[in-house]
C-alpha atoms as a PDB file:
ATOM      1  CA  UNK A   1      73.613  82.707  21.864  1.00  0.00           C
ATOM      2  CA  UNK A   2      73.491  79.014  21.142  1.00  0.00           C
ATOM      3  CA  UNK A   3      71.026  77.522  18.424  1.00  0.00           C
ATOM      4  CA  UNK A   4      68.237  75.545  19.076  1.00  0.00           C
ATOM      5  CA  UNK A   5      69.023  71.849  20.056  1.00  0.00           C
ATOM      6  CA  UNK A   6      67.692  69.612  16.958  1.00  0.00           C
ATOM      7  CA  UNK A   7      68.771  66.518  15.877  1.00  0.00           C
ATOM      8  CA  UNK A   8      70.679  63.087  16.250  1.00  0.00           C
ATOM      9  CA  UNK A   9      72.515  63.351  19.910  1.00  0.00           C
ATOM     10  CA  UNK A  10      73.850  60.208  20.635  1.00  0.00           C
ATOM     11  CA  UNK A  11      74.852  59.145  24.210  1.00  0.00           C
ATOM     12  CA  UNK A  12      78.707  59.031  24.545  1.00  0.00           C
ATOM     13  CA  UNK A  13      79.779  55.541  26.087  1.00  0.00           C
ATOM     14  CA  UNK A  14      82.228  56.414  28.198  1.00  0.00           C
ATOM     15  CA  UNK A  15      85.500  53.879  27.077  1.00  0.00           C
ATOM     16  CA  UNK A  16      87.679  52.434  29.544  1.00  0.00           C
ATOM     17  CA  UNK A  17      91.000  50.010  29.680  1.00  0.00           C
ATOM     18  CA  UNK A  18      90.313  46.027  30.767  1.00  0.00           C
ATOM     19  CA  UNK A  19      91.456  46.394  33.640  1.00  0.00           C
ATOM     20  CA  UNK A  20      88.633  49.559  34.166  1.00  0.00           C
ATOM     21  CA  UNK A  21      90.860  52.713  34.117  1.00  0.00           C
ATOM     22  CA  UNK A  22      89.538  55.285  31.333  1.00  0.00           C
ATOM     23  CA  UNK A  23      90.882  54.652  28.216  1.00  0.00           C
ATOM     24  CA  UNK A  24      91.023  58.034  26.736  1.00  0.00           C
ATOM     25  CA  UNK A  25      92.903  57.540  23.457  1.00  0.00           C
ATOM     26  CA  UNK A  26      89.333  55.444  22.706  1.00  0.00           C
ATOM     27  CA  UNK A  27      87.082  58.551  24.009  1.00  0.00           C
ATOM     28  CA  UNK A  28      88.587  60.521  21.471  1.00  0.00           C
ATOM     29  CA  UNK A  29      88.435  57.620  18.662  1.00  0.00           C
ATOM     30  CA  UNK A  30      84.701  57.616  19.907  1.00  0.00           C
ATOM     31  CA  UNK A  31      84.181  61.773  19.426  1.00  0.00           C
ATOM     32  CA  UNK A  32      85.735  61.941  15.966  1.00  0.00           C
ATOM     33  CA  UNK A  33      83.851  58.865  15.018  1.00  0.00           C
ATOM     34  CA  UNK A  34      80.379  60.182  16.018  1.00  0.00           C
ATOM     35  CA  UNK A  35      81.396  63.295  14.257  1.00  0.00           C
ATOM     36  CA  UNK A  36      82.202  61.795  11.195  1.00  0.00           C
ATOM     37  CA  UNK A  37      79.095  60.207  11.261  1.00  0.00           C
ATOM     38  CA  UNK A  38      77.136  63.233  10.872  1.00  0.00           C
ATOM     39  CA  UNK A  39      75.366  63.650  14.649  1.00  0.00           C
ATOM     40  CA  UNK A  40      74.307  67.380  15.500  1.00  0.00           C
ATOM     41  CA  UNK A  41      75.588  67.183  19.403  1.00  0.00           C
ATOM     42  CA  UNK A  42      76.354  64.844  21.914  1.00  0.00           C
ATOM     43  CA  UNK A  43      75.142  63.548  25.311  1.00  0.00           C
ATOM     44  CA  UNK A  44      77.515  63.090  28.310  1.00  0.00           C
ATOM     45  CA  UNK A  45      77.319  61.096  31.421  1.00  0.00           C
ATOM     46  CA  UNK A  46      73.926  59.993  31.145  1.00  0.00           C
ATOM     47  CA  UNK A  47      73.025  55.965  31.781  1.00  0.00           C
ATOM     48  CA  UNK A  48      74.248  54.764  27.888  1.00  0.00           C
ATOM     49  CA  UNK A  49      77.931  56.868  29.272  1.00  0.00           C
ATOM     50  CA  UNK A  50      77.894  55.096  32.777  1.00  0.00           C
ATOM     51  CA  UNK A  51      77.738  58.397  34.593  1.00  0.00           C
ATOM     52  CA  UNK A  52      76.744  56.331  37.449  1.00  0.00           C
ATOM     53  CA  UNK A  53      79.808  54.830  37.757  1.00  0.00           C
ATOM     54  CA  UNK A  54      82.651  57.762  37.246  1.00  0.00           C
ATOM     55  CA  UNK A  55      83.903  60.153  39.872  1.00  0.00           C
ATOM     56  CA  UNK A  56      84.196  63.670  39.723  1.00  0.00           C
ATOM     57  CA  UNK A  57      87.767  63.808  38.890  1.00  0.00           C
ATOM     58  CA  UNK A  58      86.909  60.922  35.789  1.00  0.00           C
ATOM     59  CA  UNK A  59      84.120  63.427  34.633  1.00  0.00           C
ATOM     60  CA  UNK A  60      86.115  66.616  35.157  1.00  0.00           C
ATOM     61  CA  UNK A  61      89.110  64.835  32.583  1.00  0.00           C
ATOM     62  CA  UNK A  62      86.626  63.330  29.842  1.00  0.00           C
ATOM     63  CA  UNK A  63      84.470  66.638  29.665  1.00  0.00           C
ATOM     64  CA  UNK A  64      87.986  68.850  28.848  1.00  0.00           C
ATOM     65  CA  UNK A  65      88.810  66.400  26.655  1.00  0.00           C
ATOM     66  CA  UNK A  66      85.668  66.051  24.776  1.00  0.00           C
ATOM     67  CA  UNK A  67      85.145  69.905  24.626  1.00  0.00           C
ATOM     68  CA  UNK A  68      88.821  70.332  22.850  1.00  0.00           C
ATOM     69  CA  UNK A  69      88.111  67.467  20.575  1.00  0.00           C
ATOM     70  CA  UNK A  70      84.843  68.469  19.473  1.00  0.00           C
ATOM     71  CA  UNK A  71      85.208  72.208  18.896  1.00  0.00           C
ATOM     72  CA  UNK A  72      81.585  73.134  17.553  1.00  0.00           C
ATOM     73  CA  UNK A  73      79.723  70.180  18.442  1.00  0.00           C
ATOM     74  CA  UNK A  74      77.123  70.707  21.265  1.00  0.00           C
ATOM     75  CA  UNK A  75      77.165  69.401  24.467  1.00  0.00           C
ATOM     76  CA  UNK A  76      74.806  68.385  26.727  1.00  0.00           C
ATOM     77  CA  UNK A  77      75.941  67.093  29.787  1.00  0.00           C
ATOM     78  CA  UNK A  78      73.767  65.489  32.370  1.00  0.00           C
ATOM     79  CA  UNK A  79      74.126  66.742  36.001  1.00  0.00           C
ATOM     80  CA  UNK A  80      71.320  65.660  37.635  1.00  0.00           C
ATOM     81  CA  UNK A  81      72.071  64.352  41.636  1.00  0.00           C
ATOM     82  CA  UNK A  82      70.042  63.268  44.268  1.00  0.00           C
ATOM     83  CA  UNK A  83      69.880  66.686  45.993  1.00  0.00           C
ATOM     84  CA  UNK A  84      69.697  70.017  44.556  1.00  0.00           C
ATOM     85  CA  UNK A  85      73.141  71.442  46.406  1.00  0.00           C
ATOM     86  CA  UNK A  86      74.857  68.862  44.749  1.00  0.00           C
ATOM     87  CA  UNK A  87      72.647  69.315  41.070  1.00  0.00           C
ATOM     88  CA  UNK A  88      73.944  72.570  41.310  1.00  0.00           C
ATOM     89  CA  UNK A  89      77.427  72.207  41.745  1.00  0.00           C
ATOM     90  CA  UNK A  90      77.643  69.640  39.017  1.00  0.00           C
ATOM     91  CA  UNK A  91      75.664  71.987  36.840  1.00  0.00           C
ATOM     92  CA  UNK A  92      78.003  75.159  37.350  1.00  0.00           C
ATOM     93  CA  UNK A  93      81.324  72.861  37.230  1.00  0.00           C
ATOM     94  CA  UNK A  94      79.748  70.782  34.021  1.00  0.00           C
ATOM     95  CA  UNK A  95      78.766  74.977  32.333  1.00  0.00           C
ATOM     96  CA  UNK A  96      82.511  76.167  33.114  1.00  0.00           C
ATOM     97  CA  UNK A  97      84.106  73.326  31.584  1.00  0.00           C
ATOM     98  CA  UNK A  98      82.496  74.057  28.098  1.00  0.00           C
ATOM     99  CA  UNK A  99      78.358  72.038  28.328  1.00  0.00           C
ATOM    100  CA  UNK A 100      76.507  73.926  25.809  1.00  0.00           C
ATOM    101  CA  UNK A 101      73.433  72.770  28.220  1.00  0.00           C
ATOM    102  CA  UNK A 102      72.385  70.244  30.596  1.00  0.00           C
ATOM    103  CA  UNK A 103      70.253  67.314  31.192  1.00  0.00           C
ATOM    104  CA  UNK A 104      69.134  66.825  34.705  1.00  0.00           C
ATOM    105  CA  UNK A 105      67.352  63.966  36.014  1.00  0.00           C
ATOM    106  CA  UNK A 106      65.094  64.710  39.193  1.00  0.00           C
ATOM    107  CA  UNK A 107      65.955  63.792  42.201  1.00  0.00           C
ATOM    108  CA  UNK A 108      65.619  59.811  42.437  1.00  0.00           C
ATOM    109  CA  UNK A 109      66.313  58.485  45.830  1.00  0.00           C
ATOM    110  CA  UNK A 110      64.551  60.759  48.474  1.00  0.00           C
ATOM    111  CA  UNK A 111      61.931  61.342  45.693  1.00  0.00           C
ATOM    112  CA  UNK A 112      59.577  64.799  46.275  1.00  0.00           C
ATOM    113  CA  UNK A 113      56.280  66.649  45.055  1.00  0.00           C
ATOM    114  CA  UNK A 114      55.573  69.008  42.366  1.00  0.00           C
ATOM    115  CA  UNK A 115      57.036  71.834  44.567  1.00  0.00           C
ATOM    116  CA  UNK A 116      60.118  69.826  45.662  1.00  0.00           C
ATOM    117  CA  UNK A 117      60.586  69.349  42.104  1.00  0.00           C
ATOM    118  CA  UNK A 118      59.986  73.223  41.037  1.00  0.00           C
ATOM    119  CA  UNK A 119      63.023  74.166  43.542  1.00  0.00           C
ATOM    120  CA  UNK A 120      64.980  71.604  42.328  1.00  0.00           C
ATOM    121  CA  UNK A 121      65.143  72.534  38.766  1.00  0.00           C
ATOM    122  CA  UNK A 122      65.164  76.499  39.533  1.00  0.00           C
ATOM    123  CA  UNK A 123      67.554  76.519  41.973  1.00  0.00           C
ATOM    124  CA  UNK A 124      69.917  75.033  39.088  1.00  0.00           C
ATOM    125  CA  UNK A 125      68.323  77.297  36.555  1.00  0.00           C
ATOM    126  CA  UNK A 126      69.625  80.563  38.922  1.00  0.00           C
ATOM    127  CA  UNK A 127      73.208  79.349  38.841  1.00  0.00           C
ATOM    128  CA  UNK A 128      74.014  78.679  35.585  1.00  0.00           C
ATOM    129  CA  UNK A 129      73.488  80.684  31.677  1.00  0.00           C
ATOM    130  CA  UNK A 130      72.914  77.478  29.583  1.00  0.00           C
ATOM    131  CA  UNK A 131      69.966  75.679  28.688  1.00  0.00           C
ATOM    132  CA  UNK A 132      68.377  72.610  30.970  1.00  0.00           C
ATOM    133  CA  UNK A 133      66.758  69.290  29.408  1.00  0.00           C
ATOM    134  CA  UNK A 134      64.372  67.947  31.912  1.00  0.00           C
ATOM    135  CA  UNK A 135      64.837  63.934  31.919  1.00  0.00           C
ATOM    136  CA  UNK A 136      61.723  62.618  32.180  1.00  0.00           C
ATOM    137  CA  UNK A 137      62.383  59.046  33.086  1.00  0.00           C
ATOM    138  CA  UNK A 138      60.247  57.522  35.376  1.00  0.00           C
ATOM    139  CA  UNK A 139      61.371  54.084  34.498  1.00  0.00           C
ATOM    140  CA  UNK A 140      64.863  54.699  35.870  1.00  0.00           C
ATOM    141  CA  UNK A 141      63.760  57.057  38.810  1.00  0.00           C
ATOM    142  CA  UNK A 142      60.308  56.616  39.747  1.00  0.00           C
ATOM    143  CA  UNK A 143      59.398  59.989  39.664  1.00  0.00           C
ATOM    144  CA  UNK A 144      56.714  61.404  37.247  1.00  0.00           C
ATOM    145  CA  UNK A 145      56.336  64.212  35.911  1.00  0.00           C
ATOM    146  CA  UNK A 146      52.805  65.080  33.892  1.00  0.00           C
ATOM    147  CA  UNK A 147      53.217  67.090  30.424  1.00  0.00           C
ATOM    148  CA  UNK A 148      51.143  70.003  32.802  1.00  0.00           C
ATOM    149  CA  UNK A 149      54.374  70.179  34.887  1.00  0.00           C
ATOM    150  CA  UNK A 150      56.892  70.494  32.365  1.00  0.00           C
ATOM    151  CA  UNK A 151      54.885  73.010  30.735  1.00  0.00           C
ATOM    152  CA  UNK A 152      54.949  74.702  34.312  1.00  0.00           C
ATOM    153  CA  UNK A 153      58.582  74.161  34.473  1.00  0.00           C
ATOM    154  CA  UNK A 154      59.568  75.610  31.095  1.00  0.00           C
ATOM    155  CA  UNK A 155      56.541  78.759  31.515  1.00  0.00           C
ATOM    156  CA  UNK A 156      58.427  79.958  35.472  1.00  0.00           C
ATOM    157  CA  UNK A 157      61.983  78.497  35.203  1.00  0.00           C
ATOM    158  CA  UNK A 158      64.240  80.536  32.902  1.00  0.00           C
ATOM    159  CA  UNK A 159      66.659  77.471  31.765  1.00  0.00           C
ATOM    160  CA  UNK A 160      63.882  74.940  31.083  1.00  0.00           C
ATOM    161  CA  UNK A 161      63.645  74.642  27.651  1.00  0.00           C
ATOM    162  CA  UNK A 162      63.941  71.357  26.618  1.00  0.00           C
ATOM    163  CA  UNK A 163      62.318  67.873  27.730  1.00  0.00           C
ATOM    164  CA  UNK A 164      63.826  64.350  26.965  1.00  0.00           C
ATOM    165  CA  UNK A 165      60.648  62.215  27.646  1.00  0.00           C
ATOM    166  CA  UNK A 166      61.433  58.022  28.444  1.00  0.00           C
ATOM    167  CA  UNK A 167      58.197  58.007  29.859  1.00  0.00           C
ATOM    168  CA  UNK A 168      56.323  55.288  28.365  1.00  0.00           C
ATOM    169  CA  UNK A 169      54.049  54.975  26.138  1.00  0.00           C
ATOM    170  CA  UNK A 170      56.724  57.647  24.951  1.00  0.00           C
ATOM    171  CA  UNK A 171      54.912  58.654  21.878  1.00  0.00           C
ATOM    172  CA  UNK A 172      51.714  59.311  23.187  1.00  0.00           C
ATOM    173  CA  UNK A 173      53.469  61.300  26.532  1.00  0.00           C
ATOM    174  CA  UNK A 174      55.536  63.572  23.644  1.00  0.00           C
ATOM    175  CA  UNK A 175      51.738  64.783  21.986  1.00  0.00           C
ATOM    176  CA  UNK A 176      50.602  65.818  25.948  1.00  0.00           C
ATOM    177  CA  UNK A 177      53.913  67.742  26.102  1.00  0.00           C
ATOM    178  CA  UNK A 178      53.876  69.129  22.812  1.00  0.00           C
ATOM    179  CA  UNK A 179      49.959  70.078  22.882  1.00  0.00           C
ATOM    180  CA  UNK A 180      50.903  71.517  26.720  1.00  0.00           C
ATOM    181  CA  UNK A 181      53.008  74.268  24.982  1.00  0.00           C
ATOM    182  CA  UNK A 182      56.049  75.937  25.745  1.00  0.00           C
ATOM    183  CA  UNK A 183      59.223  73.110  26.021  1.00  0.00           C
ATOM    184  CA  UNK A 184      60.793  71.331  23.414  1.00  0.00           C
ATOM    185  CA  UNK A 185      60.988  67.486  23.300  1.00  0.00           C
ATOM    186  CA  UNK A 186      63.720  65.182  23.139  1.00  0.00           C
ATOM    187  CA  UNK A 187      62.990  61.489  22.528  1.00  0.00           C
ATOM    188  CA  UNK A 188      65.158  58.633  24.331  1.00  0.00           C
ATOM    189  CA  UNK A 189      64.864  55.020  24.857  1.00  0.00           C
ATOM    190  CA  UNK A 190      67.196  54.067  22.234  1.00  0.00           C
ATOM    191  CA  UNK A 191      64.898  55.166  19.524  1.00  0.00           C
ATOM    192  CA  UNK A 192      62.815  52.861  19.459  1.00  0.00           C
ATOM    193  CA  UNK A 193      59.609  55.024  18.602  1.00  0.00           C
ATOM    194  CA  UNK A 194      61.891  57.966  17.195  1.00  0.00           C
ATOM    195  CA  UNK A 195      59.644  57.785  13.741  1.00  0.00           C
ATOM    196  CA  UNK A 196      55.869  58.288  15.755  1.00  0.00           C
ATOM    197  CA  UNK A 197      58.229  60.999  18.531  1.00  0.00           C
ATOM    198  CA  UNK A 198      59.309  62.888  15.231  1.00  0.00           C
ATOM    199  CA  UNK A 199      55.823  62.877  13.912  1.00  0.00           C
ATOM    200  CA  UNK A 200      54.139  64.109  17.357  1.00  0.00           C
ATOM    201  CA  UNK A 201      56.475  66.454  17.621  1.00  0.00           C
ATOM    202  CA  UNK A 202      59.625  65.616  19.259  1.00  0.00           C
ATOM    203  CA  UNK A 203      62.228  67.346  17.815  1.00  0.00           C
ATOM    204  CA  UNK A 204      65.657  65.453  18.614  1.00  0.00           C
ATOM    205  CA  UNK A 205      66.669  62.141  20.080  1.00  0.00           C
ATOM    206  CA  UNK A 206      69.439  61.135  21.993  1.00  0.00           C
ATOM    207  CA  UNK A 207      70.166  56.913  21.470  1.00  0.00           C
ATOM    208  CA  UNK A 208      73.328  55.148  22.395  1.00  0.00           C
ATOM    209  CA  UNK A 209      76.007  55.406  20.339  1.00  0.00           C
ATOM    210  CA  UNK A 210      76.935  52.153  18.072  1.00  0.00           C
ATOM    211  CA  UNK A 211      74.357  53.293  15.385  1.00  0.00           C
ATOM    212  CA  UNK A 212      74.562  56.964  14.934  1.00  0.00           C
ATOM    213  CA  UNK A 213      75.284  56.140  10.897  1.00  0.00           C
ATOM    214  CA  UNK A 214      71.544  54.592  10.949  1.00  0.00           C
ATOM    215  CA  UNK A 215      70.171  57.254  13.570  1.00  0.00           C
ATOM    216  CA  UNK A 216      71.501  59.811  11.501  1.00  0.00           C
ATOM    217  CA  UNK A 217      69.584  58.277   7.890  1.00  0.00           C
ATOM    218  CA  UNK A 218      66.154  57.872   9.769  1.00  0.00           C
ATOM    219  CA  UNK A 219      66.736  61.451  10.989  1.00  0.00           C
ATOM    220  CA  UNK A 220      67.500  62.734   7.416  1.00  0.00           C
ATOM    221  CA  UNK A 221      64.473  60.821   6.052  1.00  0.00           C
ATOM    222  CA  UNK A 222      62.597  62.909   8.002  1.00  0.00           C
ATOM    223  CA  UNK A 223      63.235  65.708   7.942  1.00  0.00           C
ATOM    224  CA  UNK A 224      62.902  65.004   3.384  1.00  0.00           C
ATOM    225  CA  UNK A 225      59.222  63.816   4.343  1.00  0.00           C
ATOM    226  CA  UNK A 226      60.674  60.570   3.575  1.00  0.00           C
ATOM    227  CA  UNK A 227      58.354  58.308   5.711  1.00  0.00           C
ATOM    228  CA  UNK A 228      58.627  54.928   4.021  1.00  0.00           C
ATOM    229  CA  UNK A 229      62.385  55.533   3.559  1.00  0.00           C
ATOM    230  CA  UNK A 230      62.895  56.427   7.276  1.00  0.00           C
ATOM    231  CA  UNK A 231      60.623  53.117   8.380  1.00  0.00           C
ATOM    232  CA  UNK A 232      62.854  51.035   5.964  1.00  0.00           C
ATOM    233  CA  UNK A 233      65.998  51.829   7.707  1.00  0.00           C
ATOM    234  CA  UNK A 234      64.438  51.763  11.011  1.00  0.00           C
ATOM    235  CA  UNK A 235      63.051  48.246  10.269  1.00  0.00           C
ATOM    236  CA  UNK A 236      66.622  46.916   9.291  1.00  0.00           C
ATOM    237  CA  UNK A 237      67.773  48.518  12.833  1.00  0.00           C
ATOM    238  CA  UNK A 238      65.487  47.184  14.711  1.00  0.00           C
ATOM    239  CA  UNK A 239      66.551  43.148  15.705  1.00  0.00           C
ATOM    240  CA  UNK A 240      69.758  45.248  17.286  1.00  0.00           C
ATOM    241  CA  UNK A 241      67.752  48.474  19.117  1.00  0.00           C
ATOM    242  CA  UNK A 242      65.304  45.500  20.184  1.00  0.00           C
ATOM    243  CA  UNK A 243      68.596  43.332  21.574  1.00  0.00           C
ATOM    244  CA  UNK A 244      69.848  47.026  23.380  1.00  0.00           C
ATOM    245  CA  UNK A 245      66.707  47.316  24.877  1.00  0.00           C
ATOM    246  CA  UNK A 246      67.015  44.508  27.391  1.00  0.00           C
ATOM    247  CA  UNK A 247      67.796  45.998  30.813  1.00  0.00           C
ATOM    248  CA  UNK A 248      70.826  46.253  32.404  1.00  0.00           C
ATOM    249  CA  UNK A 249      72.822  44.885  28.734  1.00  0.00           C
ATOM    250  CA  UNK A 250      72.304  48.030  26.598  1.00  0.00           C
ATOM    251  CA  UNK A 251      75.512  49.446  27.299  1.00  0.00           C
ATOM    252  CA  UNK A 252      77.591  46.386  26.554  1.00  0.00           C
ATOM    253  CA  UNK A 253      76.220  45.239  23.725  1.00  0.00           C
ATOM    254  CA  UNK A 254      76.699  48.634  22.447  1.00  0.00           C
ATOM    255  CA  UNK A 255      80.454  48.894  23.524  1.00  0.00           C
ATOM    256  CA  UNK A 256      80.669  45.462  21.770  1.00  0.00           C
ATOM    257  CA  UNK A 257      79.580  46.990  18.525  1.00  0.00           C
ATOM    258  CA  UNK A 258      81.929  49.636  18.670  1.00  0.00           C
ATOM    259  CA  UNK A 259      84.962  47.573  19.375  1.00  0.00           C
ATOM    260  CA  UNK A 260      83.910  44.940  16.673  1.00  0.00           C
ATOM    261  CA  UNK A 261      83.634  48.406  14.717  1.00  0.00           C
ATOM    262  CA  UNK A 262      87.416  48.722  15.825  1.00  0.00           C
ATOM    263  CA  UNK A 263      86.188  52.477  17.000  1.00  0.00           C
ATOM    264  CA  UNK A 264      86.860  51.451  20.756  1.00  0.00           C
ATOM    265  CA  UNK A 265      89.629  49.494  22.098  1.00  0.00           C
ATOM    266  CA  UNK A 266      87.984  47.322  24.991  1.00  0.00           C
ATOM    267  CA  UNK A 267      84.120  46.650  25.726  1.00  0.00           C
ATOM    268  CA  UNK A 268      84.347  46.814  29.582  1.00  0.00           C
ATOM    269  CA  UNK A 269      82.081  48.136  31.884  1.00  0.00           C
ATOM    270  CA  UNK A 270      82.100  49.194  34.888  1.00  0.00           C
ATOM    271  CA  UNK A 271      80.093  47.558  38.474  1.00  0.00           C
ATOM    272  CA  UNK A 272      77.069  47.351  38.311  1.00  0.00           C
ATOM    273  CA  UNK A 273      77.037  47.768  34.581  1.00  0.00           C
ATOM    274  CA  UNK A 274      76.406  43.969  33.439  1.00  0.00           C
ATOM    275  CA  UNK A 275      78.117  42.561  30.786  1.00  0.00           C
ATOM    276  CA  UNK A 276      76.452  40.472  28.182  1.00  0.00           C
ATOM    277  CA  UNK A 277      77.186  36.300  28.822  1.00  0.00           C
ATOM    278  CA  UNK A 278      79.045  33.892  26.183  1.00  0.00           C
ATOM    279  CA  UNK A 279      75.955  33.518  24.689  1.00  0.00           C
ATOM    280  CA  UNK A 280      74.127  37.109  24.434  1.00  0.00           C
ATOM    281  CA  UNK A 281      78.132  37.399  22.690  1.00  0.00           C
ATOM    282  CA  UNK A 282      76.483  34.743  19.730  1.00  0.00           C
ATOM    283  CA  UNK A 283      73.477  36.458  19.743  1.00  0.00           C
ATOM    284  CA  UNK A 284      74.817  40.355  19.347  1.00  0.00           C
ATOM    285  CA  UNK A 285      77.186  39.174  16.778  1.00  0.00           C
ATOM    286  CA  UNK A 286      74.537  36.959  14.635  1.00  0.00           C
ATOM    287  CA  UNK A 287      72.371  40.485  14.493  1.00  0.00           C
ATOM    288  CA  UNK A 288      75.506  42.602  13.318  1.00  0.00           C
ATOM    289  CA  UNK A 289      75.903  39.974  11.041  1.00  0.00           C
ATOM    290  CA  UNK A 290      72.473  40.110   9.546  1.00  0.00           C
ATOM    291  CA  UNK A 291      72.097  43.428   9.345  1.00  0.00           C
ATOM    292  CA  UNK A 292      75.271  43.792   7.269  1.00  0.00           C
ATOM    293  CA  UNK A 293      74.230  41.552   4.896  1.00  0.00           C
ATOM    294  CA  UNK A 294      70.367  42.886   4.419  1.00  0.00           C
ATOM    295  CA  UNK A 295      71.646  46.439   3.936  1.00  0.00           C
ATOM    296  CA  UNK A 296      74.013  45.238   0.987  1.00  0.00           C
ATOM    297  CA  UNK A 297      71.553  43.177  -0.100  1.00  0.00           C
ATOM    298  CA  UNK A 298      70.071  44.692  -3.667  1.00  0.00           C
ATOM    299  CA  UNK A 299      66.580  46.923  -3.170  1.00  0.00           C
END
């Protein structure tokens, strides 16, 4: 039986060639990296990996390889569609190629009720063994889902155990889950409340993936009861989680920061990924700058 989801899971960019092909001598530079760096799992395929944007075949190849790579490490893959035929045949495919469990996003374009919802999420929880993260995400999908719902969902749907809640305010939406009972909460957004998620409740977060070293330190602060030491390192962070933040530019300045890093190759993304401009380049590279110097600056 696997253990209980906990922890630092950062989202794994997915890294591709210039001229857009996957570049999977990076992926794997990527893995070991994150590894290294002390995370407890990873994410796959959700909007910091570009999931959006890679076919079935591209997901099939980066999931084996990521599996084989990182023997031990958890995986949770998102599979969520826009019907629940398809959810489920992601799920089941995403289960036999090694996900220790899921994250599914509801169904987004024809969007449905409470009950549409319900047989969504069970009819993927009857064909696969592994746990299911609800992604509640209204920002990207429109759809809301009330703490009394995921409570629901987690009480009659045997996979439902888990919650990553983007629904802002995101702290205050994590103490209506947590008080609701009965589902565990991720936190998302990049991070940026992970300190007043952690202390509501929320037991894991799942960020991008250019600052697991700092994700990882907050984390550990934590858990130590170290609450100004984990608001000192999130303060450094937070001029670059701020600059991530902007929408539609998250996922290259990330990439950016893990090729100036040298832990990726190339920083392309992928239509209709945007790419940061000549001078969101300036800006990106004045904050890595900064940040570097305050955190060897003496205490």
């Amino acid at each position: 039986m696997m253990k209980t989801l906990r922890g630092v899971y950062p989202i794994l960019a997915t890294t591709f060639h210039e001229d857009g092909s996957l570049d999977l001598e990076s992926q794997l530079g990527l893995v070991n990296h994150l590894i290294a760096s002390g995370v407890h799992g990873l994410g796959l395929f959700g909007n910091a990996s570009e999931g959006y944007t890679l076919s079935g075949a591209e997901r099939t190849a980066i999931l084996k390889l990521v599996r084989k790579e990182a023997n031990g490490t958890a995986l949770v893959v998102s599979s969520g569609h826009t019907g629940a035929h398809a959810a489920v045949e992601l799920s089941k495919e995403a289960e036999d190629l090694g996900a220790d469990a899921l994250m599914v996003l509801p169904p987004y374009y024809m969007r449905t009720d409470a009950d549409g919802l319900m047989f969504y999420f069970e009819s993927i929880s009857r064909a696969v063994r592994i746990p299911i993260m609800v992604q509640d995400a209204p920002l990207m999908t429109q759809v809301s889902m009330p703490a009394a719902l995921l409570a629901r969902m987690a009480r009659e749907i045997e996979r439902v155990e888990y919650a990553k809640v983007e629904a802002p305010p995101t702290s205050v939406k994590v103490s209506a889950v947590v008080q609701a009972g009965e589902i565990t909460v991720f936190g998302g957004l990049n991070g940026q409340f992970l300190i007043e998620e952690y202390e509501r409740g929320a037991r894991g977060v799942m960020p991008g993936s250019d600052m697991a070293r700092a994700y990882i330190e907050m984390w550990n602060r934590l858990e130590a009861a170290d609450r100004s030491g984990a608001w000192q390192i999130f303060t450094r962070s937070l001029p670059l989680i701020r600059f991530e933040l902007q929408p539609g530019l998250g996922v290259s300045a990330m990439k950016h920061n893990l090729a100036a890093a040298g832990v990726i190759r190339s920083a392309r993304v992928r239509n209709p990924t945007s790419s940061l401009d000549a001078q969101g380049l300036v800006e990106l590279e004045f904050l890595r700058q900064w940040i570097a110097e305050i955190s060897c600056a003496p205490a």
